[in-house]
Protein backbone atom coordinates (compact mmCIF):
# COMPACT_ATOMS: atom_id res chain seq x y z
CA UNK A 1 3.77 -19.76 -33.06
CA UNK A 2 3.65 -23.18 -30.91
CA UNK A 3 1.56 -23.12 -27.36
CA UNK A 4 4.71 -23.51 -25.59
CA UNK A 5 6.03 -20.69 -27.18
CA UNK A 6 3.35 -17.92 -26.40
CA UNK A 7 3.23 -19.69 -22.66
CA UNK A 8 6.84 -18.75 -22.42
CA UNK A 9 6.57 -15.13 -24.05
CA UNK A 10 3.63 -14.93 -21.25
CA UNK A 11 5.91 -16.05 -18.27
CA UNK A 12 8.65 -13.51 -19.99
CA UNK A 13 6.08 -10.69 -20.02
CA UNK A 14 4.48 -11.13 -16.53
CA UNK A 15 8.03 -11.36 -15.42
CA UNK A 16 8.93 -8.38 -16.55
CA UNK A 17 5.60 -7.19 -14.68
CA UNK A 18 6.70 -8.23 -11.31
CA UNK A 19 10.49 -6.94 -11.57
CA UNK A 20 8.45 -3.71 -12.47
CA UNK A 21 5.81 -3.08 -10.02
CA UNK A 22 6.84 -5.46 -6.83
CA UNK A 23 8.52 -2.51 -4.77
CA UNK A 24 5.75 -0.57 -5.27
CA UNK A 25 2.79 -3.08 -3.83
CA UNK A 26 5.09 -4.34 -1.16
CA UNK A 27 5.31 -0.91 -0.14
CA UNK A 28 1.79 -0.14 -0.29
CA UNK A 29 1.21 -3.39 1.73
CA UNK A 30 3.93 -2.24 4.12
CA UNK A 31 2.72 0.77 4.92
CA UNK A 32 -0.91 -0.75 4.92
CA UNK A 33 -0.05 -3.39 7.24
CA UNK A 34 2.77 -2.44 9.93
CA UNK A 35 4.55 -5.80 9.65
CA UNK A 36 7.09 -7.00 7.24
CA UNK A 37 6.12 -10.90 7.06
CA UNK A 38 2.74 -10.23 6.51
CA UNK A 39 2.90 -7.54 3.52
CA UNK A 40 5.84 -10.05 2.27
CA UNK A 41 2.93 -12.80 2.39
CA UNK A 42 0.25 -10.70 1.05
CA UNK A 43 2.50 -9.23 -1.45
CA UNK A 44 3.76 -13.15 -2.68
CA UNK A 45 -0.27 -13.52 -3.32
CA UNK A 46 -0.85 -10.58 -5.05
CA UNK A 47 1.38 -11.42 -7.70
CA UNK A 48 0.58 -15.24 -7.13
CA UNK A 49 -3.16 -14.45 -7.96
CA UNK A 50 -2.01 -12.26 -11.26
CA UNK A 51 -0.24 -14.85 -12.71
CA UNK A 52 -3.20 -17.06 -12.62
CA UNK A 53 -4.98 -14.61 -14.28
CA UNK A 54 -2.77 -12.67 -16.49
CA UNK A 55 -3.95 -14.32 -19.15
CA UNK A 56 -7.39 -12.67 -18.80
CA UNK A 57 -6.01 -9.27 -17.89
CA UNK A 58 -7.61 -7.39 -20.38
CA UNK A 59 -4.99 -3.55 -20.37
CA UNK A 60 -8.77 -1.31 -18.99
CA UNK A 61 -6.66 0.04 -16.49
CA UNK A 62 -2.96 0.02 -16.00
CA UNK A 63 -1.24 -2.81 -14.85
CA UNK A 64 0.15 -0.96 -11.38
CA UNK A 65 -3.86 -0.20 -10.97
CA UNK A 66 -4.95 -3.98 -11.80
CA UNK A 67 -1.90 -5.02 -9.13
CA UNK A 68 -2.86 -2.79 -6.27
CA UNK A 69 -6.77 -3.32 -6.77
CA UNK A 70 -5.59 -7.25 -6.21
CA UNK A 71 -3.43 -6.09 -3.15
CA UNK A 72 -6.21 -4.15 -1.53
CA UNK A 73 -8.95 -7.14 -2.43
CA UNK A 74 -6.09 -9.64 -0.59
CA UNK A 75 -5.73 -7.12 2.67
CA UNK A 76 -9.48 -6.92 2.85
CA UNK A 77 -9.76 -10.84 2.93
CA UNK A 78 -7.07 -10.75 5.24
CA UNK A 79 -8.78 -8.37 7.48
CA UNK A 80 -11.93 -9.43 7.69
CA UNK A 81 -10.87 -13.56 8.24
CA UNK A 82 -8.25 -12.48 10.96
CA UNK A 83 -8.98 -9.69 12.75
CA UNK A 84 -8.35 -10.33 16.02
CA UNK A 85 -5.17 -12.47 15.26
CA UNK A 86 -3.58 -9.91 13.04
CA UNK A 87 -4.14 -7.34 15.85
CA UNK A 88 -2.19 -10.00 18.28
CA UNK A 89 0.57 -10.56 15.77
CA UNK A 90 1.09 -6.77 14.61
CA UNK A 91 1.42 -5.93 18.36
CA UNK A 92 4.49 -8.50 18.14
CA UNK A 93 5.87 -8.13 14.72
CA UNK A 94 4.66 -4.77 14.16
CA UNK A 95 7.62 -2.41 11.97
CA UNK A 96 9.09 0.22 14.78
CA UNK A 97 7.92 3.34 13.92
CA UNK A 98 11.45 4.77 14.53
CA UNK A 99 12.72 2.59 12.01
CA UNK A 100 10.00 3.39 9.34
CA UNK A 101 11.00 7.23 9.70
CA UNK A 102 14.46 5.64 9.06
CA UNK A 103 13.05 4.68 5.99
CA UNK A 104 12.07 8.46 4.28
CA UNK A 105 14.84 10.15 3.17
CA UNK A 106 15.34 13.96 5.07
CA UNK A 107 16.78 16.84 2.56
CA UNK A 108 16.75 18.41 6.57
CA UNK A 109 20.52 20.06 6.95
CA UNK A 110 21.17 19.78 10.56
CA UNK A 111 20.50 17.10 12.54
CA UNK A 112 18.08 18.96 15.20
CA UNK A 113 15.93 19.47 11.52
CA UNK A 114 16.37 15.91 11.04
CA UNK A 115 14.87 14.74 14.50
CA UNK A 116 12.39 17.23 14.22
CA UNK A 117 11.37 15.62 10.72
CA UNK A 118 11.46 11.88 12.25
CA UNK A 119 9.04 13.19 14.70
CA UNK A 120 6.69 14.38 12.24
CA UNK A 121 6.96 10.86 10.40
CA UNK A 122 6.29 9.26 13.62
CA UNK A 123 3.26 11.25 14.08
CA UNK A 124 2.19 10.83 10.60
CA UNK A 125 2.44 6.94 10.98
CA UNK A 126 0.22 6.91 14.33
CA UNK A 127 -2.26 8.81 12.62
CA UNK A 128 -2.53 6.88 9.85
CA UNK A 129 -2.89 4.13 12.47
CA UNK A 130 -6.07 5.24 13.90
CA UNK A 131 -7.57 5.97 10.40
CA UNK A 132 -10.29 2.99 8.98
CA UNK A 133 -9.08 0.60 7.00
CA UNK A 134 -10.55 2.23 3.50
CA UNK A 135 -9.55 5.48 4.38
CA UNK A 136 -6.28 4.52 5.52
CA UNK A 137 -5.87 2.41 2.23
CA UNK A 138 -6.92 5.67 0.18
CA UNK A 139 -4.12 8.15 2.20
CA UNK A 140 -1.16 5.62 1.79
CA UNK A 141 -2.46 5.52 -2.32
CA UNK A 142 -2.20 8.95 -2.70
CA UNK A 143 0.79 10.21 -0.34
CA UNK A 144 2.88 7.15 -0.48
CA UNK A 145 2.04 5.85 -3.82
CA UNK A 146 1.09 9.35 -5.46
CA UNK A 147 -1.71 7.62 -7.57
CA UNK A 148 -3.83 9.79 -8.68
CA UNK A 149 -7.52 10.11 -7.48
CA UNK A 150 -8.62 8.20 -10.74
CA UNK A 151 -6.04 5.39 -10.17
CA UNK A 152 -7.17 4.97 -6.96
CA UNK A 153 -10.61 4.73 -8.37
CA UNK A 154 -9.87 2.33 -10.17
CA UNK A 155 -7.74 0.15 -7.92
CA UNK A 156 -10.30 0.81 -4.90
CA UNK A 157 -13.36 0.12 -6.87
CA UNK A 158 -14.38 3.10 -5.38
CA UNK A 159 -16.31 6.09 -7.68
CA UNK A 160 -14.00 9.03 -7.37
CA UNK A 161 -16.09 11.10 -5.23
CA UNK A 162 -15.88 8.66 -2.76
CA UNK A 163 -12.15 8.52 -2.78
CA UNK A 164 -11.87 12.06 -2.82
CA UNK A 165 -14.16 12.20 0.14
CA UNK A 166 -12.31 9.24 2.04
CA UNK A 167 -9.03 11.26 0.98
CA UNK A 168 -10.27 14.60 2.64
CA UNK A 169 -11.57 12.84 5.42
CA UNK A 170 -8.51 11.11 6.45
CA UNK A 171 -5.91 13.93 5.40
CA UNK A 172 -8.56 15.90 8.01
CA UNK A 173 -7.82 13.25 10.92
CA UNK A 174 -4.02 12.92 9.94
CA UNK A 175 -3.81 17.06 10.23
CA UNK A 176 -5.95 16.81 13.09
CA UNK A 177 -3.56 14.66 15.34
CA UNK A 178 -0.49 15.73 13.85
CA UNK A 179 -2.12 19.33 15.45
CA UNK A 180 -2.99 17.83 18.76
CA UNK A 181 0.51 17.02 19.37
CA UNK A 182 3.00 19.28 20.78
């Protein structure tokens, strides 16, 4: 097999991996992020920075896993070089939080059920707001993403115990606000 050959059986395969798995960590960067250019941006690098190193991905976790532990290592950057101009621009571009209830699908029958289910989306969202950044990376994992508590390990970098402690603390603070409203 020529070098140009196995090259293009690479680009076919990593194709394959984006058509795959792109929904997924724009989602996750959506949901992480509250604004559509930037999880479009960090999502272009995710997959910018696996191609460069597809190559040397070596299959010890699952591709999704290898993807969103790239995603979360790119939002972390992000965060800690722009802090204070990502707050500015999220206050600008930020997704409506009417519109990202729009989003979830309701199985609701009426449509008092189905306002009643926005509102508990929009509370959900605004407490997932307030939670840190690692803990608020852990809840969208495992309730948007439904990894499970070892994928998110593994994506995190995180030992499992301290996911599963992140994840109880957060699901606490979520509860907790979703309770304080009336």
């Amino acid at each position: 097999m020529s070098m140009e050959t196995a090259q293009e059986i690479a680009s076919e395969d990593f194709s394959q991996v984006v058509t795959s798995h792109r929904q997924q960590i724009f989602r996750f960067l959506l949901a992480s992020t509250r604004d559509v250019d930037l999880a479009e941006t960090l999502t272009q690098e995710c997959f910018l920075k696996a191609h460069r190193n597809w190559a040397g991905f070596r299959g010890e976790s699952s591709v999704l896993t290898w993807l969103m532990r790239i995603a979360i290592n790119l939002q972390k950057d992000h965060w800690r070089n722009r802090r204070l101009q990502f707050w500015r621009t999220t206050r600008t571009n930020a997704v409506d939080v009417d519109e990202a209830s729009e989003w979830l699908p309701s199985g609701e029958s009426s449509p008092e059920q189905q306002v009643l289910a926005r509102e508990r989306v929009k509370g959900v969202w605004l407490a997932v707001e307030k939670l840190s950044g690692r803990q608020r990376s852990v809840f969208l994992l495992r309730f948007v993403e439904e990894m499970e508590i070892a994928e998110i390990a593994a994506a995190t970098g995180l030992s499992e115990g301290t996911v599963k402690a992140h994840l109880s603390r957060a699901t606490a603070r979520v509860r907790e606000q979703l309770g304080g409203r009336k």
